[in-house]
C-alpha atoms as a PDB file:
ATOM      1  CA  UNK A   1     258.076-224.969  95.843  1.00  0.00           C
ATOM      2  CA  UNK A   2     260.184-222.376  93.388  1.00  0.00           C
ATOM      3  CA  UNK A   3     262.690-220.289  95.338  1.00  0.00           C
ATOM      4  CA  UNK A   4     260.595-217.037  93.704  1.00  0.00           C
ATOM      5  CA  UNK A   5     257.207-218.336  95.146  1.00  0.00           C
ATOM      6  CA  UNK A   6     258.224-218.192  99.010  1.00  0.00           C
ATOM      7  CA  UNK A   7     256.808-215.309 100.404  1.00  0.00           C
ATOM      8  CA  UNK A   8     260.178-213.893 101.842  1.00  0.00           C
ATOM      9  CA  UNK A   9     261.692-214.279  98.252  1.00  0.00           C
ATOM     10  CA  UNK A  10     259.013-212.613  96.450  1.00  0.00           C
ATOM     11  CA  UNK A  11     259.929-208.900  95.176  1.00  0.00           C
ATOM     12  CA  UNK A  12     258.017-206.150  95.376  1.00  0.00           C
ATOM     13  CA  UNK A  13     255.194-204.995  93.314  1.00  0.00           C
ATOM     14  CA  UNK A  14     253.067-201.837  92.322  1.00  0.00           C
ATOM     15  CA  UNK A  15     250.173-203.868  92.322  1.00  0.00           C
ATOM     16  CA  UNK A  16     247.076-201.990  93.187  1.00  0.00           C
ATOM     17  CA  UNK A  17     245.982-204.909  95.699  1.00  0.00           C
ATOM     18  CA  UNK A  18     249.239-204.923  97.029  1.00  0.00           C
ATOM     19  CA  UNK A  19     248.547-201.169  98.541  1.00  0.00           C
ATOM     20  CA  UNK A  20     245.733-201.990 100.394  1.00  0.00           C
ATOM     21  CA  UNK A  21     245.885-201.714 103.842  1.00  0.00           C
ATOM     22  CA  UNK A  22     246.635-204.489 105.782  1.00  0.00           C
ATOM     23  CA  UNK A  23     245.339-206.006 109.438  1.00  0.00           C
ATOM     24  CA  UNK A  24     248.013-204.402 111.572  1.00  0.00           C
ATOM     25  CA  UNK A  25     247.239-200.629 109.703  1.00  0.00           C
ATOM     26  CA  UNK A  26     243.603-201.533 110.062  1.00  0.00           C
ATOM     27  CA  UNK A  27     243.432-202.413 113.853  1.00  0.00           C
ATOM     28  CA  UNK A  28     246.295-199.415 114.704  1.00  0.00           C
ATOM     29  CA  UNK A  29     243.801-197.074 112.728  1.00  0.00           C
ATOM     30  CA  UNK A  30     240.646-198.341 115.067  1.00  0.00           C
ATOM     31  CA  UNK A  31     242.200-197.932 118.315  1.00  0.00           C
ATOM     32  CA  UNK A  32     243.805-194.207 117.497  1.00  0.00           C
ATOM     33  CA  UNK A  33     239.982-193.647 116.440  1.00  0.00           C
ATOM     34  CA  UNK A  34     238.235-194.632 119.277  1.00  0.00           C
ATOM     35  CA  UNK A  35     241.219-192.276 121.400  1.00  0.00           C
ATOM     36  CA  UNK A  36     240.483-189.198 119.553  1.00  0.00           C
ATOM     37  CA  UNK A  37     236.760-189.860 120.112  1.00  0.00           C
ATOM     38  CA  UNK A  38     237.418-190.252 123.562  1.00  0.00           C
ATOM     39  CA  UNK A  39     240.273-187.685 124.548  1.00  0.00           C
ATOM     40  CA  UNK A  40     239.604-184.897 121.566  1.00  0.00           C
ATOM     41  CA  UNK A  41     235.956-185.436 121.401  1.00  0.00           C
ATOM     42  CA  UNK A  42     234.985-186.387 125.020  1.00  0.00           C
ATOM     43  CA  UNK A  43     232.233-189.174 123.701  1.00  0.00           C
ATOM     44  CA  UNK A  44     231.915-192.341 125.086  1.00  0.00           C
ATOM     45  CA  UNK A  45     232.449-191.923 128.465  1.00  0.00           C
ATOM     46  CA  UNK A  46     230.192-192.738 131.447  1.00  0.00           C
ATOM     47  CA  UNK A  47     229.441-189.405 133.258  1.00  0.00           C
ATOM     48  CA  UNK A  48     228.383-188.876 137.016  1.00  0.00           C
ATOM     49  CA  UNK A  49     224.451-188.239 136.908  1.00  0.00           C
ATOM     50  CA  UNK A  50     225.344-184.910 139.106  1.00  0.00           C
ATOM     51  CA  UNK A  51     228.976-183.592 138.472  1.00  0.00           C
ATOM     52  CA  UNK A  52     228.618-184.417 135.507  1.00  0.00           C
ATOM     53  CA  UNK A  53     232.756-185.593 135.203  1.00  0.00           C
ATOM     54  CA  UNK A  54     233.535-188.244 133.463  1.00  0.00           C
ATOM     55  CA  UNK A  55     234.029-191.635 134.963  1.00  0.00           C
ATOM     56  CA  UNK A  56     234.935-194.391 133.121  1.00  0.00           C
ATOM     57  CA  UNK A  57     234.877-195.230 129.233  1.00  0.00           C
ATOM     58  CA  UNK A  58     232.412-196.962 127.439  1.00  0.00           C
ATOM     59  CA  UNK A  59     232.946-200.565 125.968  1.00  0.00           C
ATOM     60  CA  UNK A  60     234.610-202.332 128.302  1.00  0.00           C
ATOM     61  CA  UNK A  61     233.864-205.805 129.757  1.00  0.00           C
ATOM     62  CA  UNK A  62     233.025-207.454 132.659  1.00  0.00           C
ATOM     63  CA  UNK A  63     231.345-210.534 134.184  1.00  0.00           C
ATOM     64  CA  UNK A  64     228.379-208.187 134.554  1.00  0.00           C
ATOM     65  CA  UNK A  65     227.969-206.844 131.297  1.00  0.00           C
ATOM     66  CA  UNK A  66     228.297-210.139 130.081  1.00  0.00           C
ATOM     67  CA  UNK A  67     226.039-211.110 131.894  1.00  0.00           C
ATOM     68  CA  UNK A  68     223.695-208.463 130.730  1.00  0.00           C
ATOM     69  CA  UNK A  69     224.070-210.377 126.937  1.00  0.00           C
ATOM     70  CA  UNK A  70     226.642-207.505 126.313  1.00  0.00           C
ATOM     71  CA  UNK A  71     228.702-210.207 124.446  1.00  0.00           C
ATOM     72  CA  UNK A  72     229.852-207.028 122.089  1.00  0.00           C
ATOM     73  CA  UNK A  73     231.787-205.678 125.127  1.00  0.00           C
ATOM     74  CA  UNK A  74     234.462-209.018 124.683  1.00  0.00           C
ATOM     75  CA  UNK A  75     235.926-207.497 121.409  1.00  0.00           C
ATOM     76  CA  UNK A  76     234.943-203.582 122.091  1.00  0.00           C
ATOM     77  CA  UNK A  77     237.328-203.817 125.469  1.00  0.00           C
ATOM     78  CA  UNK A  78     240.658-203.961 123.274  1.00  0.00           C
ATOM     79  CA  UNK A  79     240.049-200.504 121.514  1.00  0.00           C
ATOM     80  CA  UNK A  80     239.015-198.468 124.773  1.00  0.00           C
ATOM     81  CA  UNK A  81     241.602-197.074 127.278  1.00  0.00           C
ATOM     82  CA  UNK A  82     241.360-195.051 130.489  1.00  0.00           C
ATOM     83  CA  UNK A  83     244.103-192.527 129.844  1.00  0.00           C
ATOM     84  CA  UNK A  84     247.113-191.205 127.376  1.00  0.00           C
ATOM     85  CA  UNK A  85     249.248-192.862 129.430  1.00  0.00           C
ATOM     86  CA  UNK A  86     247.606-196.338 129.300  1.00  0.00           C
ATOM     87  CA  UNK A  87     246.887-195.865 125.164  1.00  0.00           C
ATOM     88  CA  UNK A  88     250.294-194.803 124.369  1.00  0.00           C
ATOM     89  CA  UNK A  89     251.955-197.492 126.157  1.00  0.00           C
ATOM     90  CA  UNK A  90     249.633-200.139 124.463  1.00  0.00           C
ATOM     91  CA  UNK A  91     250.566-198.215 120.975  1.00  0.00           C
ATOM     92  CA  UNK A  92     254.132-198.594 121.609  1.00  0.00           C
ATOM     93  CA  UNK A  93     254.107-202.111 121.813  1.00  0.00           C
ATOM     94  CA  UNK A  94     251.096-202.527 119.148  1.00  0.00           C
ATOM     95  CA  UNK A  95     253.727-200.887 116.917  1.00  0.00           C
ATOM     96  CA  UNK A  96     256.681-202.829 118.022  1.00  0.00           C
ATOM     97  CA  UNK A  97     255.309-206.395 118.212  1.00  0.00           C
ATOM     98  CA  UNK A  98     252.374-205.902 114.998  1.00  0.00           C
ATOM     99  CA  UNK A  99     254.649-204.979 112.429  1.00  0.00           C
ATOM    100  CA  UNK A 100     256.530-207.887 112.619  1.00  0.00           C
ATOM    101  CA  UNK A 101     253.866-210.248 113.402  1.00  0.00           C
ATOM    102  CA  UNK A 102     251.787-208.603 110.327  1.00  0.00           C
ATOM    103  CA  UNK A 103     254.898-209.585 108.194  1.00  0.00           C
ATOM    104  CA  UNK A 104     255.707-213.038 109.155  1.00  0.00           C
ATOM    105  CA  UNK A 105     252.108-214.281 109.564  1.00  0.00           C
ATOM    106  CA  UNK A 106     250.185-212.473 107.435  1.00  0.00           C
ATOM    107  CA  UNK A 107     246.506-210.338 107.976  1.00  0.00           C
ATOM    108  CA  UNK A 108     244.534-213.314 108.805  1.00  0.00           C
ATOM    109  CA  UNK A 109     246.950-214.667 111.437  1.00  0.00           C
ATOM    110  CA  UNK A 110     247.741-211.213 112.679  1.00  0.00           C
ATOM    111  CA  UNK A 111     244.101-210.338 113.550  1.00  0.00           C
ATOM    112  CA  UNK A 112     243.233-213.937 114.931  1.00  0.00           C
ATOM    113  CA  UNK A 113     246.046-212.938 116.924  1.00  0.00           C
ATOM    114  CA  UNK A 114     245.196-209.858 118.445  1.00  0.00           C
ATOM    115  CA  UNK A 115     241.263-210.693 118.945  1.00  0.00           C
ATOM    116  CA  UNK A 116     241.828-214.312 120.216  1.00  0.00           C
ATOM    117  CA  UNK A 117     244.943-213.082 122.591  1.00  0.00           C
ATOM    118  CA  UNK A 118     242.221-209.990 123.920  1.00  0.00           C
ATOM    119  CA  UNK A 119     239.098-212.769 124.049  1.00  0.00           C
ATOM    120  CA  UNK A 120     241.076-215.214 125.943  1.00  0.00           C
ATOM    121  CA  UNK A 121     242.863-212.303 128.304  1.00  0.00           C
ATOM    122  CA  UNK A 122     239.816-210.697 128.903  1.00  0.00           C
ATOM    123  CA  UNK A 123     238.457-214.189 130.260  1.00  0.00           C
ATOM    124  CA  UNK A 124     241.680-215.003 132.324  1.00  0.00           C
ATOM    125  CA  UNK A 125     241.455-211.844 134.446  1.00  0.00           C
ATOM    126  CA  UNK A 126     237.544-212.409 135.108  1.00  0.00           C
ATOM    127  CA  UNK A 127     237.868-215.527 136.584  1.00  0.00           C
ATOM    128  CA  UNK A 128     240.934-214.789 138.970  1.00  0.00           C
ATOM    129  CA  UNK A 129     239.116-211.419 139.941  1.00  0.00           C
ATOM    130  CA  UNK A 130     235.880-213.023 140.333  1.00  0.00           C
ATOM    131  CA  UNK A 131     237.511-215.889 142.311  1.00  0.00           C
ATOM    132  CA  UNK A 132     240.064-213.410 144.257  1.00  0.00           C
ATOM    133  CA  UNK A 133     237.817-210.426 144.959  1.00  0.00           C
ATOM    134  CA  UNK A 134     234.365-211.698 143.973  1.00  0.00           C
ATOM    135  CA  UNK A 135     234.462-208.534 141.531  1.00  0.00           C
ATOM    136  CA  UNK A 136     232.367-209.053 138.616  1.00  0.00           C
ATOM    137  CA  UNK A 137     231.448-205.541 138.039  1.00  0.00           C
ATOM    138  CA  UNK A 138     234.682-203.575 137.558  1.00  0.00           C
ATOM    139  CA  UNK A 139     235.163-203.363 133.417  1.00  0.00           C
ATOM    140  CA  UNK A 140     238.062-204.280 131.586  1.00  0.00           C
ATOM    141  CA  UNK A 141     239.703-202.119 129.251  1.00  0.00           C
ATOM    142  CA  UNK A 142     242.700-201.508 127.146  1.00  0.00           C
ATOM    143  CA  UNK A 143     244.621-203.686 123.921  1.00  0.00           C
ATOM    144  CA  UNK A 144     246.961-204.913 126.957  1.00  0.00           C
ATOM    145  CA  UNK A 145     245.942-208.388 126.408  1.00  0.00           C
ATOM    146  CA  UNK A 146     246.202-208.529 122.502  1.00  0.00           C
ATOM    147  CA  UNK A 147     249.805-206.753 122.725  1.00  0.00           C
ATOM    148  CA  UNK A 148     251.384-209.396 124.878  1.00  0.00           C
ATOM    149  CA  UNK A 149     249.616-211.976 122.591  1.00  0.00           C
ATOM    150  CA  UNK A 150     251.597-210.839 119.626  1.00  0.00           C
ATOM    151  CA  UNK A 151     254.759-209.897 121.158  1.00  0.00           C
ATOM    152  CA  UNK A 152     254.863-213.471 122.377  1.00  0.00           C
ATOM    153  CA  UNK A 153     253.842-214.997 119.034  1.00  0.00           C
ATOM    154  CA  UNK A 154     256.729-212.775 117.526  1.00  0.00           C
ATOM    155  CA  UNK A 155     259.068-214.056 120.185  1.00  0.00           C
ATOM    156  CA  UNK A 156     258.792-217.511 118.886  1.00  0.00           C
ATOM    157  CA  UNK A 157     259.027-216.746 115.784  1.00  0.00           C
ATOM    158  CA  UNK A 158     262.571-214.760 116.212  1.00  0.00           C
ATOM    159  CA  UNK A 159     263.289-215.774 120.144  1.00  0.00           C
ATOM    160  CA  UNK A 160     267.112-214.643 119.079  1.00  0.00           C
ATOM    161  CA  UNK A 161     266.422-211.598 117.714  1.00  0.00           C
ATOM    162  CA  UNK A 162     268.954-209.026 119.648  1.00  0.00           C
ATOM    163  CA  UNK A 163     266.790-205.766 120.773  1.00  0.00           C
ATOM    164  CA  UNK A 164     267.520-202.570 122.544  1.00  0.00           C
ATOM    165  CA  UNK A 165     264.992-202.441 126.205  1.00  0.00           C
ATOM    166  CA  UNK A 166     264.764-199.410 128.125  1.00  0.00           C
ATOM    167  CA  UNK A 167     264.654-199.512 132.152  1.00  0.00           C
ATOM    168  CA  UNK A 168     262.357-196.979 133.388  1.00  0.00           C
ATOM    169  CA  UNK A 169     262.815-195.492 129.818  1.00  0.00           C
ATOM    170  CA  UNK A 170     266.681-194.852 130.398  1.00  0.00           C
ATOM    171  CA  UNK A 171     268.685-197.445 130.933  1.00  0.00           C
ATOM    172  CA  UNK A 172     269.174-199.583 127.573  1.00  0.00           C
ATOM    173  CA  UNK A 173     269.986-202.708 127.490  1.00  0.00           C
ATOM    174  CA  UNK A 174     270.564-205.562 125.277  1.00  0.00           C
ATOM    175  CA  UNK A 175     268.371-208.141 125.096  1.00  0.00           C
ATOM    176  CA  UNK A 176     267.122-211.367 122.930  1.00  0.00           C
ATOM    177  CA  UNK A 177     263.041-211.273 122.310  1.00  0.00           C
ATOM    178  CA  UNK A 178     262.562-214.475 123.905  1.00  0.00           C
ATOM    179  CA  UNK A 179     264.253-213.229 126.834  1.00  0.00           C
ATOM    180  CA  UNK A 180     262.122-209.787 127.386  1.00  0.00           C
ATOM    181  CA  UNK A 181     258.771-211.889 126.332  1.00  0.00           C
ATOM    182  CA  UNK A 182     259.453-214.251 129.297  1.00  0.00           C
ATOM    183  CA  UNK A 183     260.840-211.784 131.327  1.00  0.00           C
ATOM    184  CA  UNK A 184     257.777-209.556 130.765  1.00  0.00           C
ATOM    185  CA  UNK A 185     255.666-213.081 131.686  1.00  0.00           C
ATOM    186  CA  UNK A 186     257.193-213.755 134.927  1.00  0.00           C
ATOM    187  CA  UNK A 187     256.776-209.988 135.773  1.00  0.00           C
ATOM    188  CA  UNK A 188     252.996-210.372 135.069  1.00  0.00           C
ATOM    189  CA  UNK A 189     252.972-213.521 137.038  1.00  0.00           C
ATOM    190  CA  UNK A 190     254.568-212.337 140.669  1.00  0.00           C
ATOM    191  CA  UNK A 191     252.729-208.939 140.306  1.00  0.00           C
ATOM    192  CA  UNK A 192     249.521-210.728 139.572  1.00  0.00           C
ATOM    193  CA  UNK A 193     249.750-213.585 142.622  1.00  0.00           C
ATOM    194  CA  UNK A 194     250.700-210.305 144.846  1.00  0.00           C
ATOM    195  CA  UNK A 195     247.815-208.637 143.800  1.00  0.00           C
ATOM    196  CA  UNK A 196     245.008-211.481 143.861  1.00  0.00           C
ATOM    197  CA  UNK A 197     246.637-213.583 146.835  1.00  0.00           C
ATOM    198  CA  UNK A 198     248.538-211.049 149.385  1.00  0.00           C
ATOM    199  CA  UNK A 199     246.223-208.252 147.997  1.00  0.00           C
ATOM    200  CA  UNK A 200     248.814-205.656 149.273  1.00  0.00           C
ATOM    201  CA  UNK A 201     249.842-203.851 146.066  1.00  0.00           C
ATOM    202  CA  UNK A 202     249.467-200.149 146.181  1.00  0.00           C
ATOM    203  CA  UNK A 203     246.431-199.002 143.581  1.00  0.00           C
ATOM    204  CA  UNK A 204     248.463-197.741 140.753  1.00  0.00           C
ATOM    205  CA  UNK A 205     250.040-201.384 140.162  1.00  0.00           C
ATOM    206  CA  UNK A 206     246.364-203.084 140.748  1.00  0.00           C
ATOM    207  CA  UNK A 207     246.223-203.465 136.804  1.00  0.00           C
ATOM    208  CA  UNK A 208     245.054-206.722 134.718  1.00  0.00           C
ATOM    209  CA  UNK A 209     248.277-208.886 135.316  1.00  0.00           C
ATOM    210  CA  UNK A 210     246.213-212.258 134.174  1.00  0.00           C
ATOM    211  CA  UNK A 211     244.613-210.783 131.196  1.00  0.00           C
ATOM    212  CA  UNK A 212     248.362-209.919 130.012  1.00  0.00           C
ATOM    213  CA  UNK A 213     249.403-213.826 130.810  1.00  0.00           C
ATOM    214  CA  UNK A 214     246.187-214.998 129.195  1.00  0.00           C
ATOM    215  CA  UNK A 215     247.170-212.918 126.181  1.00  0.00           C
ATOM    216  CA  UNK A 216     250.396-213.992 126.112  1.00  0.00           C
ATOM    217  CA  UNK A 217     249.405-217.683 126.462  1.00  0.00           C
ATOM    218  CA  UNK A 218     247.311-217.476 123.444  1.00  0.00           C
ATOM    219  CA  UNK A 219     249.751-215.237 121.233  1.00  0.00           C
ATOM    220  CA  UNK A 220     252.570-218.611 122.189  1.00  0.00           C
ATOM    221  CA  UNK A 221     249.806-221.391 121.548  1.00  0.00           C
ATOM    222  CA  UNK A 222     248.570-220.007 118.028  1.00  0.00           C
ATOM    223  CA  UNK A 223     252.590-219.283 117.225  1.00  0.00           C
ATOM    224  CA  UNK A 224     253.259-223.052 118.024  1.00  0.00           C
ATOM    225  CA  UNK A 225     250.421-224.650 115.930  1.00  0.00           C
ATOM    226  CA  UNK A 226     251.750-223.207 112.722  1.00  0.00           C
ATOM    227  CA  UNK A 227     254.584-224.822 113.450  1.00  0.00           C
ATOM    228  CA  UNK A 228     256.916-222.205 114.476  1.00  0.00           C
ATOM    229  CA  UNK A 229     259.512-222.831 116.670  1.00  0.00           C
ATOM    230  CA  UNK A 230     259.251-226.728 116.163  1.00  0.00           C
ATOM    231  CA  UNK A 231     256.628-228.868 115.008  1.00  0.00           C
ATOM    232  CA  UNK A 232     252.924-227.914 114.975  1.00  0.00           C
ATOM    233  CA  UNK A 233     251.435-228.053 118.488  1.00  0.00           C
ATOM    234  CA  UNK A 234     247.862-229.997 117.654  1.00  0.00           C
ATOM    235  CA  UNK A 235     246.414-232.552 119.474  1.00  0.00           C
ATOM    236  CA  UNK A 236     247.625-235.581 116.751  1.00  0.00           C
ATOM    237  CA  UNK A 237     250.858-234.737 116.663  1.00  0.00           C
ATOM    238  CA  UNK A 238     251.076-235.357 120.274  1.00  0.00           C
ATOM    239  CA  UNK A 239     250.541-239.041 120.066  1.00  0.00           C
ATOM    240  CA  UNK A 240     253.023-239.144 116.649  1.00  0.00           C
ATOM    241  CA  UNK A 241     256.766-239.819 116.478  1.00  0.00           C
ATOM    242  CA  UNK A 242     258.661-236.414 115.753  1.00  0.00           C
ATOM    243  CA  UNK A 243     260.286-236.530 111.616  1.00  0.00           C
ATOM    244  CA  UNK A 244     263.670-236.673 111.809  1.00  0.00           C
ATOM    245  CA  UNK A 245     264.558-232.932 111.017  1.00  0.00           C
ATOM    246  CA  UNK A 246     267.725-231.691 108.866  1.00  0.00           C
ATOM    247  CA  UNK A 247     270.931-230.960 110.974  1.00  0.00           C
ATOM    248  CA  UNK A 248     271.789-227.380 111.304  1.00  0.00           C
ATOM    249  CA  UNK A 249     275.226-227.990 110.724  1.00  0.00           C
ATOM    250  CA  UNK A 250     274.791-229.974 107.344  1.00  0.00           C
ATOM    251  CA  UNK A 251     273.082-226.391 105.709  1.00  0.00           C
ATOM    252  CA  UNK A 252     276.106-224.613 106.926  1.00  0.00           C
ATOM    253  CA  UNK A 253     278.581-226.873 105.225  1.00  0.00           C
ATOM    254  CA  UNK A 254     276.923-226.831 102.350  1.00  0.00           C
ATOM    255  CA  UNK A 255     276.741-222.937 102.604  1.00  0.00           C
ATOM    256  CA  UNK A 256     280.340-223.060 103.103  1.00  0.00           C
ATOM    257  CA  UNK A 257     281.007-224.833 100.015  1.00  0.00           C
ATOM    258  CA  UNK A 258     279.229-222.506  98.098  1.00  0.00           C
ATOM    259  CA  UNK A 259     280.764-219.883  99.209  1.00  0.00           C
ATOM    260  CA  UNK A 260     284.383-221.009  98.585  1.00  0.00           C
ATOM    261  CA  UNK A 261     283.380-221.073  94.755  1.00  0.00           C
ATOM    262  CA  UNK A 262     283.492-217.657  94.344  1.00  0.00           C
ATOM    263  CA  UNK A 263     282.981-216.244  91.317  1.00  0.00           C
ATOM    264  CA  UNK A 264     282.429-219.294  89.877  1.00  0.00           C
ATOM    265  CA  UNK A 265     278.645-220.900  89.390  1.00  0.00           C
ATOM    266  CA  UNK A 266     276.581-222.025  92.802  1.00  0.00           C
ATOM    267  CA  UNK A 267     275.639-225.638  91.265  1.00  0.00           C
ATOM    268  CA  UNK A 268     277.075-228.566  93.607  1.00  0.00           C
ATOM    269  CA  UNK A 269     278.720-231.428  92.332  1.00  0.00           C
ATOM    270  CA  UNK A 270     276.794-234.792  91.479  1.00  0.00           C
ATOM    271  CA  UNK A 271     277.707-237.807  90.592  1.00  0.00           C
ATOM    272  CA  UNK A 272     274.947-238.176  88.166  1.00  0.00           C
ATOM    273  CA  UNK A 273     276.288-236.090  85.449  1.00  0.00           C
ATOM    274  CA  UNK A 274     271.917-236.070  84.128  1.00  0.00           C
ATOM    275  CA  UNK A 275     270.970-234.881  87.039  1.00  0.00           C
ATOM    276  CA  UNK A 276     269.372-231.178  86.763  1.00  0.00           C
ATOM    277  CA  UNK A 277     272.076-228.656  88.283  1.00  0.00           C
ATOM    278  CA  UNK A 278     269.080-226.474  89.270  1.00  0.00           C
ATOM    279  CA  UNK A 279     267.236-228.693  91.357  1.00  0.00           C
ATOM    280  CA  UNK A 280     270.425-230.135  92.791  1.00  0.00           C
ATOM    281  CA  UNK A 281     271.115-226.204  93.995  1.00  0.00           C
ATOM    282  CA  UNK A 282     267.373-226.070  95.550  1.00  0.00           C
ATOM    283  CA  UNK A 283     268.096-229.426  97.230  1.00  0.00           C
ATOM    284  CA  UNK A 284     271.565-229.076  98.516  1.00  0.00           C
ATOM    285  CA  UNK A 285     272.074-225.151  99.069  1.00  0.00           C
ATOM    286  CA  UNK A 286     268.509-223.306  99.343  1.00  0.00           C
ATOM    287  CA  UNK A 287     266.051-225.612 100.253  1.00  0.00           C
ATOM    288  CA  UNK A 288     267.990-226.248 103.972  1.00  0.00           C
ATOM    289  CA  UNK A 289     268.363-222.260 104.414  1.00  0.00           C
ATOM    290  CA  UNK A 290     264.536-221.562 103.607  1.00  0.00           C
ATOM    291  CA  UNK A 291     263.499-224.406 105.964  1.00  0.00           C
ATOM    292  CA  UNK A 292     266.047-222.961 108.676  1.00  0.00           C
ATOM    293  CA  UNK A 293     264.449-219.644 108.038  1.00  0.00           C
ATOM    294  CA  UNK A 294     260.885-220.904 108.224  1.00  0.00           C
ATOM    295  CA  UNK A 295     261.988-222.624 111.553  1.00  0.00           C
ATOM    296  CA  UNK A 296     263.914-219.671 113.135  1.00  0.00           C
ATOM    297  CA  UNK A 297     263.144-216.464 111.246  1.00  0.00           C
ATOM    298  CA  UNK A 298     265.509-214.962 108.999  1.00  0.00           C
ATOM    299  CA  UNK A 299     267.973-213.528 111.183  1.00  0.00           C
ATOM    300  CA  UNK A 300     269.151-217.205 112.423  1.00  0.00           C
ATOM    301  CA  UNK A 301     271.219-217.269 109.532  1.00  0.00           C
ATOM    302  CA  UNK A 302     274.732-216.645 109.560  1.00  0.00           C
ATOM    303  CA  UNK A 303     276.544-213.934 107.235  1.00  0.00           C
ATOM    304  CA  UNK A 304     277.924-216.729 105.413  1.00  0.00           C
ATOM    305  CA  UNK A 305     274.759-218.554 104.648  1.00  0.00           C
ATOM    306  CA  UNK A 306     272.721-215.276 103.997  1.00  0.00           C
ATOM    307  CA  UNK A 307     275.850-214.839 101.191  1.00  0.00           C
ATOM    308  CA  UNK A 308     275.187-218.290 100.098  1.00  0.00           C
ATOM    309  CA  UNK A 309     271.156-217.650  99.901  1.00  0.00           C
ATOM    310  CA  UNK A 310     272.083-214.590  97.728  1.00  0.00           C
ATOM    311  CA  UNK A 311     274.219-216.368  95.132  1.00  0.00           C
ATOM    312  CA  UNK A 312     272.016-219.239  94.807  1.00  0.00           C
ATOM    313  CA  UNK A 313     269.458-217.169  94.070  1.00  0.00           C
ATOM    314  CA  UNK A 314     270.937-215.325  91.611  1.00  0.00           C
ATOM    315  CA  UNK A 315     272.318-218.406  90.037  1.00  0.00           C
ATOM    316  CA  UNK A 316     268.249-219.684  89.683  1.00  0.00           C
ATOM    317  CA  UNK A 317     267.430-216.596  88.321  1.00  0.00           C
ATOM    318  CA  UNK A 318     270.274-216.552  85.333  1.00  0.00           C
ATOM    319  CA  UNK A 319     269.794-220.234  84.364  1.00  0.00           C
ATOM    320  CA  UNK A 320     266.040-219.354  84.530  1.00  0.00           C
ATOM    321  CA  UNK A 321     266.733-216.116  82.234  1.00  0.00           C
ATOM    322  CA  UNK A 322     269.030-218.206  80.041  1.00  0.00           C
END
């Protein structure tokens, strides 16, 4: 594949399709929607028959309602929540976690994403409160599940990826993705076995700890079949030698070397005098940064090989021009 055609090379257009809104707007949009309706406008809730206060919002899910053939319920559950609080949490790390996912995998991926990561939360945290509690009733609400789903997705795409994390919205603290999405997955783990086991947590933290794992499960597995991270997690390639893969340190000599040239042209040396500078450039230089990049994301490249990505580019697009 040309350097130009990769999607993180491309350059920007004014295409009219290219301002369309994508999955991540499209999905942000919905859930700020149904809020308004439900916070500004006050519809969609379940009111007492003789107070008349509101209760509980519409749309969400739960054993019962499924069992009621309200199969809807399984996809309406992600856009409802039960208070600013609980929406502007969800928003924050919708925000955080979608953008990038939106950019590295695309609409398709982003919205499989979210709705699988919600569908297979949602399912997780019926069974262990069904099985725990024998609660079937209780609905299940909130884009919890689909947020953890694509924060963890984006953590395997750029697990090194160095990010600021506030403790109780104070303290910052320096982190690597990876780190917070595991950390955030072990939290959801002991709080969960406290709450469905020992069944001692105090009512505020009785929240959906296994539709948050569940999410995040499914936001790791679908990261891991494309291939990030290492190679495609399907079922064949369990039962297949791994490739031999491209050492790490080979790219960064060869980044090296073109980076002692200076001002002079990125084409490597070659014994065959016939062969086509160009493609020996793609083959020696780019080609082992783009598949690190694919692999890792692109801030697993060092200053020195993002230098050498830059030249070599720039030396494709003269000869190209020439």
């Amino acid at each position: 594949m040309a350097l130009h055609d990769r999607d993180y090379m491309r350059e920007t257009t004014s295409d009219p399709e290219r301002r369309r809104f994508n999955a991540f707007q499209i999905l942000f949009g919905i859930n700020v929607a149904v809020f308004v309706m439900q916070f500004v406008f006050e519809t969609g809730w379940l009111r007492h028959p003789l107070t008349d206060e509101l209760l509980m919002p519409l749309g969400g899910v739960s054993a019962h309602e499924l069992g009621r053939g309200n199969v809807w319920t399984l996809f309406t559950y992600m856009f409802v929540h039960g208070s600013v609080g609980h929406f502007v949490l969800n928003m924050m790390m919708l925000w955080f976690a979608g953008r990038g996912v939106q950019q590295f995998f695309g609409s398709l991926h982003f919205t499989l994403i979210y709705l699988g990561a919600g569908i297979l939360g949602a399912s997780a945290e019926m069974v262990v409160n069904g099985w725990a509690h024998g609660d079937t009733i209780t609905p299940l609400i909130g884009a919890s599940a689909s947020v953890f789903g694509l924060l963890m997705a984006l953590a395997v795409v750029m697990p090194e990826q160095q990010i600021t994390a506030f403790i109780y919205f104070i303290i910052p603290v320096q982190l690597r993705l990876w780190t917070l999405a595991k950390a955030l997955c072990v939290m959801q783990l002991v709080l969960g076995v406290a709450c469905a086991v020992f069944d001692f947590m105090p009512e505020g933290l009785q929240i959906a700890y296994f539709a948050h794992l569940g999410g995040a499960a499914a936001g790791w597995f679908y990261a891991r079949s494309l291939g990030y991270a290492a190679r495609p997690l399907t079922y064949a390639n369990q039962w297949q030698p791994a490739p031999p893969q491209r050492m790490p340190e080979m790219a960064r000599k060869r980044a090296r070397a073109a980076i002692d040239l200076e001002d002079e042209p990125v084409l490597p040396a070659k014994s065959n005098r016939h062969a086509d500078p160009i493609e020996s450039l793609m083959e020696e230089v780019i080609n082992p940064l783009l598949d690190k990049i694919s692999l890792h994301g692109k801030d697993s490249l060092t200053e020195d090989e993002k230098l050498a990505l830059e030249r070599a580019s720039r030396e494709v697009h003269r000869h190209r021009q020439g």
